[in-house]
PDB file of N, CA and C in Angstrom:
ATOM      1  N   UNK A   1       0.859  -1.167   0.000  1.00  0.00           N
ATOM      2  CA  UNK A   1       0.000   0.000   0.000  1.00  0.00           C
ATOM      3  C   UNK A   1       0.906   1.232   0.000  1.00  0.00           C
ATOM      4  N   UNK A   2       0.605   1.708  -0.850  1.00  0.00           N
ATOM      5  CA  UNK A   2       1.190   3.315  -0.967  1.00  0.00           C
ATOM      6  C   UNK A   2       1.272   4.695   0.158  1.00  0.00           C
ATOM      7  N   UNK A   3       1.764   5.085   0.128  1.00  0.00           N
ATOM      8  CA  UNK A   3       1.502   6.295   1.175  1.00  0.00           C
ATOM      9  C   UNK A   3       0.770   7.439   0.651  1.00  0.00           C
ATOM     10  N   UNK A   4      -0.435   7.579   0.715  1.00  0.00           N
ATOM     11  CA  UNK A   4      -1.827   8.409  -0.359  1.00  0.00           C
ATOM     12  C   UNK A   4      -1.950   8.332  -1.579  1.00  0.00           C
ATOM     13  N   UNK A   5      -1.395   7.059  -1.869  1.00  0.00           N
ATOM     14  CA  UNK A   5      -1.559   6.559  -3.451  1.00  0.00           C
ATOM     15  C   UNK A   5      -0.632   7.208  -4.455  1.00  0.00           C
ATOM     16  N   UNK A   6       0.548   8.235  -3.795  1.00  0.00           N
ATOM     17  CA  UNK A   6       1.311   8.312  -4.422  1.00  0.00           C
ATOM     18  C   UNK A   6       2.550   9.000  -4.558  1.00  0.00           C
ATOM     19  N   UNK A   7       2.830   8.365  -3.107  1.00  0.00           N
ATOM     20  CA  UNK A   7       4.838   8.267  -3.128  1.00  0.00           C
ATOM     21  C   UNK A   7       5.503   7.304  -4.166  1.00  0.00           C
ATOM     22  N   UNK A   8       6.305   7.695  -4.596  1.00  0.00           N
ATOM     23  CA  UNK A   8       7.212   6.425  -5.232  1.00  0.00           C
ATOM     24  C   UNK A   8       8.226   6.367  -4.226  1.00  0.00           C
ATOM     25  N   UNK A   9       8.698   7.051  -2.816  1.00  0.00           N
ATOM     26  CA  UNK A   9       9.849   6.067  -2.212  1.00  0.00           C
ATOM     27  C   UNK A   9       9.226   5.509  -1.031  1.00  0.00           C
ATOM     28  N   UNK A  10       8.488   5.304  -0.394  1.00  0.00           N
ATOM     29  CA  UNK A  10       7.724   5.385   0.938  1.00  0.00           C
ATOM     30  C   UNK A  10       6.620   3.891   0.203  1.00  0.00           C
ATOM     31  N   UNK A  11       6.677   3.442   1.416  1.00  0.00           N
ATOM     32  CA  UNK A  11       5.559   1.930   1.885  1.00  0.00           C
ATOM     33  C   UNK A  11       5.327   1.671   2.870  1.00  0.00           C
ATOM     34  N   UNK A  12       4.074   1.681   2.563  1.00  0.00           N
ATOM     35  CA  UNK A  12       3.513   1.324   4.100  1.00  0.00           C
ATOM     36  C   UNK A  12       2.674   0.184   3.805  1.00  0.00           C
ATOM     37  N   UNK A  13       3.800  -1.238   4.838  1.00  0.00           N
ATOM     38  CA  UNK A  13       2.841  -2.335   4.855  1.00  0.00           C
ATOM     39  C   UNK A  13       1.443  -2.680   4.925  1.00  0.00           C
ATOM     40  N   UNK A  14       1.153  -2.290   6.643  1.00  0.00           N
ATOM     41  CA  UNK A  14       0.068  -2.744   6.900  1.00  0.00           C
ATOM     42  C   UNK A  14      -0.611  -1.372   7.612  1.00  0.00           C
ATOM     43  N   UNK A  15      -1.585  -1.521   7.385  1.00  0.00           N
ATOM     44  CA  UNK A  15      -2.539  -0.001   7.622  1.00  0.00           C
ATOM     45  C   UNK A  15      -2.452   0.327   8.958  1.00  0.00           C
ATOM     46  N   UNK A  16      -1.751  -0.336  10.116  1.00  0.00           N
ATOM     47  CA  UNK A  16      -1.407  -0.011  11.560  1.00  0.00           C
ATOM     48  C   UNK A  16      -0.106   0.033  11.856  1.00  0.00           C
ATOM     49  N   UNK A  17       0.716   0.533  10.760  1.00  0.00           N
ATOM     50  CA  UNK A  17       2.027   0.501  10.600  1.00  0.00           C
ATOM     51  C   UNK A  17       2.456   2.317  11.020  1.00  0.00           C
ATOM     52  N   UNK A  18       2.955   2.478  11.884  1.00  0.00           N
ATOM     53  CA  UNK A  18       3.295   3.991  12.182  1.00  0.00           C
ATOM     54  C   UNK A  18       4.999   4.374  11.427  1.00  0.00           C
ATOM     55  N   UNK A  19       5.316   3.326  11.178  1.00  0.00           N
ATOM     56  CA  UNK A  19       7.137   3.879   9.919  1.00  0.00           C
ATOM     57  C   UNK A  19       6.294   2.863   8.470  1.00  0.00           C
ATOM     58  N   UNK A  20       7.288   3.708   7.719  1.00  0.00           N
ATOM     59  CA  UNK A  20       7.004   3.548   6.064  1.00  0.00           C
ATOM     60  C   UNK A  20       8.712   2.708   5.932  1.00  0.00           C
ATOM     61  N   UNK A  21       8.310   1.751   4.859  1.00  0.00           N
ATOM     62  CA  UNK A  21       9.781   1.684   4.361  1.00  0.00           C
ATOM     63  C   UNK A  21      10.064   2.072   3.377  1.00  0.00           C
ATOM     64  N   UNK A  22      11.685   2.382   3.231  1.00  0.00           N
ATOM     65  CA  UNK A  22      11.756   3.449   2.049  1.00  0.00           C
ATOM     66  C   UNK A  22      12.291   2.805   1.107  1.00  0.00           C
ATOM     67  N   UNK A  23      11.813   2.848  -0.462  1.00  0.00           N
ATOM     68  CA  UNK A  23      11.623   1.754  -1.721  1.00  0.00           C
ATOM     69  C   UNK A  23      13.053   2.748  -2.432  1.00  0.00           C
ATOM     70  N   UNK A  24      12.562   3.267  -2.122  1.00  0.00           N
ATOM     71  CA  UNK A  24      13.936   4.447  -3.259  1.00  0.00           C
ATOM     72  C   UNK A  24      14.321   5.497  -2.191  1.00  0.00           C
ATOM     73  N   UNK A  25      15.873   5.400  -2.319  1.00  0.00           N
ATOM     74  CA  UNK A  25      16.435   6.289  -1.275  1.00  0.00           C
ATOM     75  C   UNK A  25      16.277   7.944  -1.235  1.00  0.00           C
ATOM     76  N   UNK A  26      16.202   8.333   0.249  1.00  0.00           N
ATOM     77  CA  UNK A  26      15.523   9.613   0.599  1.00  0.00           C
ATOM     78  C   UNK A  26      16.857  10.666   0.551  1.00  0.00           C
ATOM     79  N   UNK A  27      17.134  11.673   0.177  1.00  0.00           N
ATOM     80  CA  UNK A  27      17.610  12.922   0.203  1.00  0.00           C
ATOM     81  C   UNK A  27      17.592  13.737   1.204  1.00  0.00           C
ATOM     82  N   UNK A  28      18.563  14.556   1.096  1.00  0.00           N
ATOM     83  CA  UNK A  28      18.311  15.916   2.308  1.00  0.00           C
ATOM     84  C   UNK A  28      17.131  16.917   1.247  1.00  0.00           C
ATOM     85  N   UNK A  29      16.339  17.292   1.407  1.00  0.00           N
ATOM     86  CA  UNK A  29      15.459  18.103   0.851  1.00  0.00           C
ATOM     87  C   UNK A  29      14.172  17.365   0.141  1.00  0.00           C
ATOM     88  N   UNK A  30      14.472  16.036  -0.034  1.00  0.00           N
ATOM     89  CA  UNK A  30      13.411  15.279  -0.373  1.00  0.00           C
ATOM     90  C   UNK A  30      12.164  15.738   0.149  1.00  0.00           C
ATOM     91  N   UNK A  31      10.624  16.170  -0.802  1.00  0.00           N
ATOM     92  CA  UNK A  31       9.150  15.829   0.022  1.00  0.00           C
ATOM     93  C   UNK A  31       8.793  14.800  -0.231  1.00  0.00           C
ATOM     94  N   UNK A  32       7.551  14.582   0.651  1.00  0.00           N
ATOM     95  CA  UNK A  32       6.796  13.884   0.491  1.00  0.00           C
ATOM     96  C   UNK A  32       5.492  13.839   1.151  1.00  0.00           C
ATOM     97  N   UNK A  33       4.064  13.301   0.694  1.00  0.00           N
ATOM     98  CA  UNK A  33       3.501  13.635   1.394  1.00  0.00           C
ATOM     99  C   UNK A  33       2.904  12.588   2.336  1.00  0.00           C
ATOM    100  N   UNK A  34       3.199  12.128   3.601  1.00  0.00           N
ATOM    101  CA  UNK A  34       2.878  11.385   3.957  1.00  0.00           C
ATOM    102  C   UNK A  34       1.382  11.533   5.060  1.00  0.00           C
ATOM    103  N   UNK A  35       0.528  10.849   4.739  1.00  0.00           N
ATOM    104  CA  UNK A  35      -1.200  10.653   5.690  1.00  0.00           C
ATOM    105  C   UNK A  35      -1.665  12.257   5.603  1.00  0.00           C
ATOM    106  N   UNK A  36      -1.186  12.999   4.179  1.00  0.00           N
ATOM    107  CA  UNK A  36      -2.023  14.157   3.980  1.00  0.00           C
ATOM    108  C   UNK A  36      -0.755  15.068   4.392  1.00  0.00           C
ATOM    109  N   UNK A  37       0.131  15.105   5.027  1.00  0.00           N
ATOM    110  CA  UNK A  37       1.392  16.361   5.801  1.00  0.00           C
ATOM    111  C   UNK A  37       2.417  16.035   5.060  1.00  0.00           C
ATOM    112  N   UNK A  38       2.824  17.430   4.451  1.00  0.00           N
ATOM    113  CA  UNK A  38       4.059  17.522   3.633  1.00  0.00           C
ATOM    114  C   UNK A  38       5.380  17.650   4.356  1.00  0.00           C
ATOM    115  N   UNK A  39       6.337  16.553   4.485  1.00  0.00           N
ATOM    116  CA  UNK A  39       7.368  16.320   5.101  1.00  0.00           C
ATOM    117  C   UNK A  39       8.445  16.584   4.624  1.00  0.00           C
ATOM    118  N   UNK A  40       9.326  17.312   4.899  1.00  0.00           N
ATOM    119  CA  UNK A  40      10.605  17.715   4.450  1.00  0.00           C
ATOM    120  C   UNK A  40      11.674  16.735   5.355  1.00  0.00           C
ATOM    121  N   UNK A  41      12.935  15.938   4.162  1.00  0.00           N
ATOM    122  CA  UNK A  41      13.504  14.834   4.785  1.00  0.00           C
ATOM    123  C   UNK A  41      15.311  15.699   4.788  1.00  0.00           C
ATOM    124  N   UNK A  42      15.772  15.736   6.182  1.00  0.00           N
ATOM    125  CA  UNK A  42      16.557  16.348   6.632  1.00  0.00           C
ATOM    126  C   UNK A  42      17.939  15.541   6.143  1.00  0.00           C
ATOM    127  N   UNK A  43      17.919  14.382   6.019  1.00  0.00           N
ATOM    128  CA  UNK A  43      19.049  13.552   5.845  1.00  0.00           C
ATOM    129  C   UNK A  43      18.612  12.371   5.088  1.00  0.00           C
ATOM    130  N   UNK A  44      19.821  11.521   4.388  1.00  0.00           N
ATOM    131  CA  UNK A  44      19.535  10.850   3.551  1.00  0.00           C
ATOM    132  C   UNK A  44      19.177   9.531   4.392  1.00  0.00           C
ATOM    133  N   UNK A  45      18.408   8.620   3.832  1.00  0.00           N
ATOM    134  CA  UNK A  45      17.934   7.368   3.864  1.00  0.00           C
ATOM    135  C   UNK A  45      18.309   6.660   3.489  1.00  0.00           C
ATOM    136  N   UNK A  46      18.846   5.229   3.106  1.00  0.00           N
ATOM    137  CA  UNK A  46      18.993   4.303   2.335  1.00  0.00           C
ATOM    138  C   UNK A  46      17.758   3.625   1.936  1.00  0.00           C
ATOM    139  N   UNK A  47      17.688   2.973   1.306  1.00  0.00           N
ATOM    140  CA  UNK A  47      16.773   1.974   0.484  1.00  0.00           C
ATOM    141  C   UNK A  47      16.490   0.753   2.005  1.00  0.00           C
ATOM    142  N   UNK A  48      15.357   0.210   2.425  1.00  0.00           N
ATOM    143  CA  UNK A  48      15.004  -0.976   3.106  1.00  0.00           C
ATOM    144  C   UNK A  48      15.104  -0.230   4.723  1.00  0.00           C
ATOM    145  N   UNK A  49      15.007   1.054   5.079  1.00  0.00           N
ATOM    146  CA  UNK A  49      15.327   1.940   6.218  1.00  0.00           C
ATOM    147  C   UNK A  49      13.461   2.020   6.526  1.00  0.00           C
ATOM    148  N   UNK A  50      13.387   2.197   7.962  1.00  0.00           N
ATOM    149  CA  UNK A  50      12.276   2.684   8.166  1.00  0.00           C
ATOM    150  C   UNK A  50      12.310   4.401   8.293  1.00  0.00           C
ATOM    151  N   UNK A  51      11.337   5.047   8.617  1.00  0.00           N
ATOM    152  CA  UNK A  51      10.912   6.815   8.861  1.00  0.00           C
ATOM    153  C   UNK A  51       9.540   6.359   9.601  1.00  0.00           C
ATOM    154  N   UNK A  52       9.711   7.437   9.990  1.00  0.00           N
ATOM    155  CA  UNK A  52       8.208   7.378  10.699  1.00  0.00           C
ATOM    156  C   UNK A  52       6.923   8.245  10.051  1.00  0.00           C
ATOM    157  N   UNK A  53       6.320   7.540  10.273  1.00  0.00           N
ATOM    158  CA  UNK A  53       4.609   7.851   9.329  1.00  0.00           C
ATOM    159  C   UNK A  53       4.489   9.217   9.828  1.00  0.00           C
ATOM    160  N   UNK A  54       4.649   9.587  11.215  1.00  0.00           N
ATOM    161  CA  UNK A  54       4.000  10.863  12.123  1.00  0.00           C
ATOM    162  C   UNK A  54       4.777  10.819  13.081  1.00  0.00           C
ATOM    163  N   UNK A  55       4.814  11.545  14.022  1.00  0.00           N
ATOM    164  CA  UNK A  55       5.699  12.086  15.544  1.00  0.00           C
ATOM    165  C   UNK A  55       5.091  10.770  15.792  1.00  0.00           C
ATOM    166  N   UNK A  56       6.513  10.186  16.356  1.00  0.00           N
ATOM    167  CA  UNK A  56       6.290   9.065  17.397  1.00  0.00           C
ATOM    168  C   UNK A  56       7.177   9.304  18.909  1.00  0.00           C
ATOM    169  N   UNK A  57       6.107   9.340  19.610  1.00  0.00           N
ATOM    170  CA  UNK A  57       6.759   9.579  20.796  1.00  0.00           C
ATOM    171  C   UNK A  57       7.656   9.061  21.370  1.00  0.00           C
ATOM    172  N   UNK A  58       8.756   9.408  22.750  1.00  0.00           N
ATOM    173  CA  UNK A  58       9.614   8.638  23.520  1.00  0.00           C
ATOM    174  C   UNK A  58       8.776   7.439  24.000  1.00  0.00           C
ATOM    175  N   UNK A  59       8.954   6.073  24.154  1.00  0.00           N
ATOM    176  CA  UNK A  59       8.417   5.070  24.669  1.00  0.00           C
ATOM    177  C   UNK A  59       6.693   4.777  23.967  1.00  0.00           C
ATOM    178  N   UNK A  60       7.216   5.279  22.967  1.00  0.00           N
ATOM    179  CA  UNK A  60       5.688   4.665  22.185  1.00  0.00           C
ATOM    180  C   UNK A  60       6.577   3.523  21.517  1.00  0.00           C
ATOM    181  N   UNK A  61       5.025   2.252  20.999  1.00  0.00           N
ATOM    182  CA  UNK A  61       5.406   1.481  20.462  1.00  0.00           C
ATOM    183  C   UNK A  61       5.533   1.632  18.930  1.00  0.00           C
ATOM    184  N   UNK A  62       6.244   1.021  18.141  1.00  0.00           N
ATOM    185  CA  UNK A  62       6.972   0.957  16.456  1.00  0.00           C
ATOM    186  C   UNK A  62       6.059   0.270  16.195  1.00  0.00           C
ATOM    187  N   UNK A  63       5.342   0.244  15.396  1.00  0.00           N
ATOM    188  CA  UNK A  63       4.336  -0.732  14.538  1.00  0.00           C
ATOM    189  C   UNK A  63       5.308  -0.764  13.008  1.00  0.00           C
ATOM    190  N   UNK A  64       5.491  -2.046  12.518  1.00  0.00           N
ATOM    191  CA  UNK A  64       6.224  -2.669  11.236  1.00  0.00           C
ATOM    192  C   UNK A  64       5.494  -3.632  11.297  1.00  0.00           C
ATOM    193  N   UNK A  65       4.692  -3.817   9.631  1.00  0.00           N
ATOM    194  CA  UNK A  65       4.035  -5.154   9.479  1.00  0.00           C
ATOM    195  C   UNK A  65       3.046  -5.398  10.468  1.00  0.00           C
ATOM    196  N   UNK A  66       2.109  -4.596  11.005  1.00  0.00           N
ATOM    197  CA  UNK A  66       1.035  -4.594  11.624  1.00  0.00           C
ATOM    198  C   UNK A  66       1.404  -5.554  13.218  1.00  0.00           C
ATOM    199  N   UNK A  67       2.612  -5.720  13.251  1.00  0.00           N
ATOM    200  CA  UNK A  67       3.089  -5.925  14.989  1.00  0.00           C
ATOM    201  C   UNK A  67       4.521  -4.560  14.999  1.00  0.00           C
ATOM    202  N   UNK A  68       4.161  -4.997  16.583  1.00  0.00           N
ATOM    203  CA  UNK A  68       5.317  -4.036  17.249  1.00  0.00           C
ATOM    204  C   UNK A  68       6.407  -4.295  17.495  1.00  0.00           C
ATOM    205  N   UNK A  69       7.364  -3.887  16.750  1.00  0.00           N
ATOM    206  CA  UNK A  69       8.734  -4.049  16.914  1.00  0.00           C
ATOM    207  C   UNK A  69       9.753  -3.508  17.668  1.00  0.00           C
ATOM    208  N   UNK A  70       9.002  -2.920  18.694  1.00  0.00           N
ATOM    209  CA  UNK A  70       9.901  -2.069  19.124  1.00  0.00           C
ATOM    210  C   UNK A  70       9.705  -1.025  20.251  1.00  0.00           C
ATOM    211  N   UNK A  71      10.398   0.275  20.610  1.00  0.00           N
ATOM    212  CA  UNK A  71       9.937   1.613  21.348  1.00  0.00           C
ATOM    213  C   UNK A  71      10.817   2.083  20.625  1.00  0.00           C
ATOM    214  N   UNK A  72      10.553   3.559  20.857  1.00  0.00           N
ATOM    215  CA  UNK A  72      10.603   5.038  20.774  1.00  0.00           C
ATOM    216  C   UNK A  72      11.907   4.746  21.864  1.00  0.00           C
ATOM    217  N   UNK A  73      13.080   5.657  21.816  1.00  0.00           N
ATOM    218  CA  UNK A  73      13.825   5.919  22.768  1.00  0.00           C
ATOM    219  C   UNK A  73      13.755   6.960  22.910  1.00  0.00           C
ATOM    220  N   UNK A  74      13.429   8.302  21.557  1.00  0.00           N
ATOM    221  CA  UNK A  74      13.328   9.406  21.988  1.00  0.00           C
ATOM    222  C   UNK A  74      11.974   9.949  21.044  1.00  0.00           C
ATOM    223  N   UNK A  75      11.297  10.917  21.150  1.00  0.00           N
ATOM    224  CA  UNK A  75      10.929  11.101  19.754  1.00  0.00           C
ATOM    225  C   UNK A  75      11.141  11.721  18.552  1.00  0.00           C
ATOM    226  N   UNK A  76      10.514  10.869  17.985  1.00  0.00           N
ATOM    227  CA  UNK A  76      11.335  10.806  16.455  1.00  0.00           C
ATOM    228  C   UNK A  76       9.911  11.922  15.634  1.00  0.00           C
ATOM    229  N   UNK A  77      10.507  12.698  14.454  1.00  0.00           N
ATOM    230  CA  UNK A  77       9.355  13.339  13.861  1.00  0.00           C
ATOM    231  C   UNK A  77       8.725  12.653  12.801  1.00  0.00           C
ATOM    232  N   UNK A  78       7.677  13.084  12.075  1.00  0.00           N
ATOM    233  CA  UNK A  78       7.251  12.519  10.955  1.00  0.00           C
ATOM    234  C   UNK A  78       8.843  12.674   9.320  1.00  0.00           C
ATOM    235  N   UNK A  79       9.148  11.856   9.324  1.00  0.00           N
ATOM    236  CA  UNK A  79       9.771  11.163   8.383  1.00  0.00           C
ATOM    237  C   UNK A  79      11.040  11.314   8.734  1.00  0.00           C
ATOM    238  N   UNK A  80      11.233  11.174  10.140  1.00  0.00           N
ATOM    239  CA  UNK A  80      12.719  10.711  11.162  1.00  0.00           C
ATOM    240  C   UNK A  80      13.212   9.012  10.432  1.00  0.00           C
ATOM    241  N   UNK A  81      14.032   9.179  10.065  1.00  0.00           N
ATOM    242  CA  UNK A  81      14.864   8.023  10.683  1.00  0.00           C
ATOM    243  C   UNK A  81      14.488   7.396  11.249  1.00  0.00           C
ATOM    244  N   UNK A  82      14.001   5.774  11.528  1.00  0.00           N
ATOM    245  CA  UNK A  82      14.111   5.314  12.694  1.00  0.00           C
ATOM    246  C   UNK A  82      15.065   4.246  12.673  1.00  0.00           C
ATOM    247  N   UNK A  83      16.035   3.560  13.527  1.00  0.00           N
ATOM    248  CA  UNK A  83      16.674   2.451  13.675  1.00  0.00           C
ATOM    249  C   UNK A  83      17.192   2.447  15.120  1.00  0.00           C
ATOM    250  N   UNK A  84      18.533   1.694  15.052  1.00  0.00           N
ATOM    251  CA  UNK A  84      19.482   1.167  16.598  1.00  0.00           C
ATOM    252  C   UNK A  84      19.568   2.740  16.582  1.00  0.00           C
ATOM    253  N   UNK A  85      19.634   3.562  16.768  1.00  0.00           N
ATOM    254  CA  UNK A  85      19.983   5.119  17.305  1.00  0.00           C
ATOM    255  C   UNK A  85      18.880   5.288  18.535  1.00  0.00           C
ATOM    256  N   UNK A  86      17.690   5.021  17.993  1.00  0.00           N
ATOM    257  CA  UNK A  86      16.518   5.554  18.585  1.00  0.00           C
ATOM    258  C   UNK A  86      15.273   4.529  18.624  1.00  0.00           C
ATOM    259  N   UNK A  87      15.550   3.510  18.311  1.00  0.00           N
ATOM    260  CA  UNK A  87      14.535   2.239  18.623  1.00  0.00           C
ATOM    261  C   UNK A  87      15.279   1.031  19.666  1.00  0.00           C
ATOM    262  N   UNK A  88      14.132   0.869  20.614  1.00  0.00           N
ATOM    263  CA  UNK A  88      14.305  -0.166  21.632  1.00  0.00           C
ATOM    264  C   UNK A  88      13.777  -1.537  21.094  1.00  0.00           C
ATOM    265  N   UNK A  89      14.514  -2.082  20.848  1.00  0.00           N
ATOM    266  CA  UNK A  89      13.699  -3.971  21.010  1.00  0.00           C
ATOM    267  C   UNK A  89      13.054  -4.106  22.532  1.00  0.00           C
ATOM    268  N   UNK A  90      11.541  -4.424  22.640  1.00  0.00           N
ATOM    269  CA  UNK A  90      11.322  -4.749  23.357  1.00  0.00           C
ATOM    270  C   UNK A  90      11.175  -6.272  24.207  1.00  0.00           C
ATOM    271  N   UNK A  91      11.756  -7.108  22.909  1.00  0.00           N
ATOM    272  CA  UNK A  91      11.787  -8.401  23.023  1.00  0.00           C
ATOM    273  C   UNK A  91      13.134  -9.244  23.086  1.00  0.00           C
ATOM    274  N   UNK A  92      13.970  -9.001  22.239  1.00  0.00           N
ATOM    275  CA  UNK A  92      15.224  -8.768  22.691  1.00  0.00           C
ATOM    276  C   UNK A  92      16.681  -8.163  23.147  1.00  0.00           C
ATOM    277  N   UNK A  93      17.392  -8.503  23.934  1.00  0.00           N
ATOM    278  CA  UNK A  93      18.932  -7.470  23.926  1.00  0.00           C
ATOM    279  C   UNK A  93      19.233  -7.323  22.798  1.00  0.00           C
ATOM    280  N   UNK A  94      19.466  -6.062  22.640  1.00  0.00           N
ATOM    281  CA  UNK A  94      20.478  -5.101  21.673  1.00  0.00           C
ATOM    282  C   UNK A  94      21.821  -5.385  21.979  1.00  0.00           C
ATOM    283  N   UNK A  95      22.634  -6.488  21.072  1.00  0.00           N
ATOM    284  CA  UNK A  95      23.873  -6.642  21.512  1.00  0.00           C
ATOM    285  C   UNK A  95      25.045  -5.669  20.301  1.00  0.00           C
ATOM    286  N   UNK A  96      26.200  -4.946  20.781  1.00  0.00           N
ATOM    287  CA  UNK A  96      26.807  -4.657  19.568  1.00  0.00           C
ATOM    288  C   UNK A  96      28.443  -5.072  20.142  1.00  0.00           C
ATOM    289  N   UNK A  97      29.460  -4.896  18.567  1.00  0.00           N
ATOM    290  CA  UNK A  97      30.703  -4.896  19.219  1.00  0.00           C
ATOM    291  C   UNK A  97      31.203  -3.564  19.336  1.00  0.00           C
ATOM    292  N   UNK A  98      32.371  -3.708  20.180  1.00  0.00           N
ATOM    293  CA  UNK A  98      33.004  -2.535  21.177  1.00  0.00           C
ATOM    294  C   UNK A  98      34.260  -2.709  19.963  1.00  0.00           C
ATOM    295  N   UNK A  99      35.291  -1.914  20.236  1.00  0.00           N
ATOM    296  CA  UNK A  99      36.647  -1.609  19.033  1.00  0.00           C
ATOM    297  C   UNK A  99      37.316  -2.915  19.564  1.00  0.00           C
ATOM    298  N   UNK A 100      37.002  -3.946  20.374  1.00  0.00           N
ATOM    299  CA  UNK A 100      37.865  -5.204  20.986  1.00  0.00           C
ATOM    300  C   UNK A 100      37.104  -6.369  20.125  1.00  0.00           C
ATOM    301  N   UNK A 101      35.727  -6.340  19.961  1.00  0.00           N
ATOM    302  CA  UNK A 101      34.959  -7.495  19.749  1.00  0.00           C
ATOM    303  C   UNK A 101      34.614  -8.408  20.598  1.00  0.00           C
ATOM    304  N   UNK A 102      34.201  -6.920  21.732  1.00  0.00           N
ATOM    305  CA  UNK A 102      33.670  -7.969  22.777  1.00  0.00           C
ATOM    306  C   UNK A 102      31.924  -7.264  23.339  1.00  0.00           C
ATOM    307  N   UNK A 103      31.294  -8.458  22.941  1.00  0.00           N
ATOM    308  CA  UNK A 103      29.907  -8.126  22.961  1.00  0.00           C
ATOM    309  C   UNK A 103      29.981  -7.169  23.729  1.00  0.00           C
ATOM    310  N   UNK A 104      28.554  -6.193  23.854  1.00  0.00           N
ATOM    311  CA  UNK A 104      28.406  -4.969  24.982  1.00  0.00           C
ATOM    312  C   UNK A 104      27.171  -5.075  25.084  1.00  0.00           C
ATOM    313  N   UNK A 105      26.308  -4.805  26.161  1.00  0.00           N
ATOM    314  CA  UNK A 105      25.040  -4.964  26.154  1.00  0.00           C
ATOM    315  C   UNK A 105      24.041  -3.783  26.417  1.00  0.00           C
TER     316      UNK A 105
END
């Protein structure tokens, strides 16, 4: 499903989905209009990245694919970025490596 029938970079799975994924990569100055509000995109995107549909609050839940993937760590605006910067797994640890390669939690 399209985002108002007609973004070409923006998808939105499932109709309770609050981030779009992005089909064609986003620009600094990129619009778009996403659920009727014209969004100006501050930084670039890659291709397979989520954004967010609308302001998603600190500790709100991520809807992807009509389940929740996630929280808000801070809030994010309508067509923020979202990823590991600013999304919580609520289901599992976030593990990464340190400059040693030793898990960190």
């Amino acid at each position: 499903m399209q985002v108002e029938g007609k973004s070409q970079k923006l998808l939105r799975i499932h109709r309770a989905d609050n981030v779009l994924i992005v089909v064609r990569s986003v620009k600094p100055g990129d619009r778009e209009v996403i659920d009727g509000h014209d969004v100006v995109f501050t930084q670039e995107i890659a291709i397979g990245h989520k954004v967010a549909a609308r302001d998603i609050h600190a500790r709100e839940k991520v809807y992807k694919c009509g389940v929740p993937i996630g929280s808000a760590k801070e809030k994010v605006p309508a067509g923020g970025h979202i990823h590991l910067h600013n999304l919580k797994s609520d289901y599992i640890a976030t593990y990464t490596l340190d400059k040693d390669h030793v898990f960190v939690k």
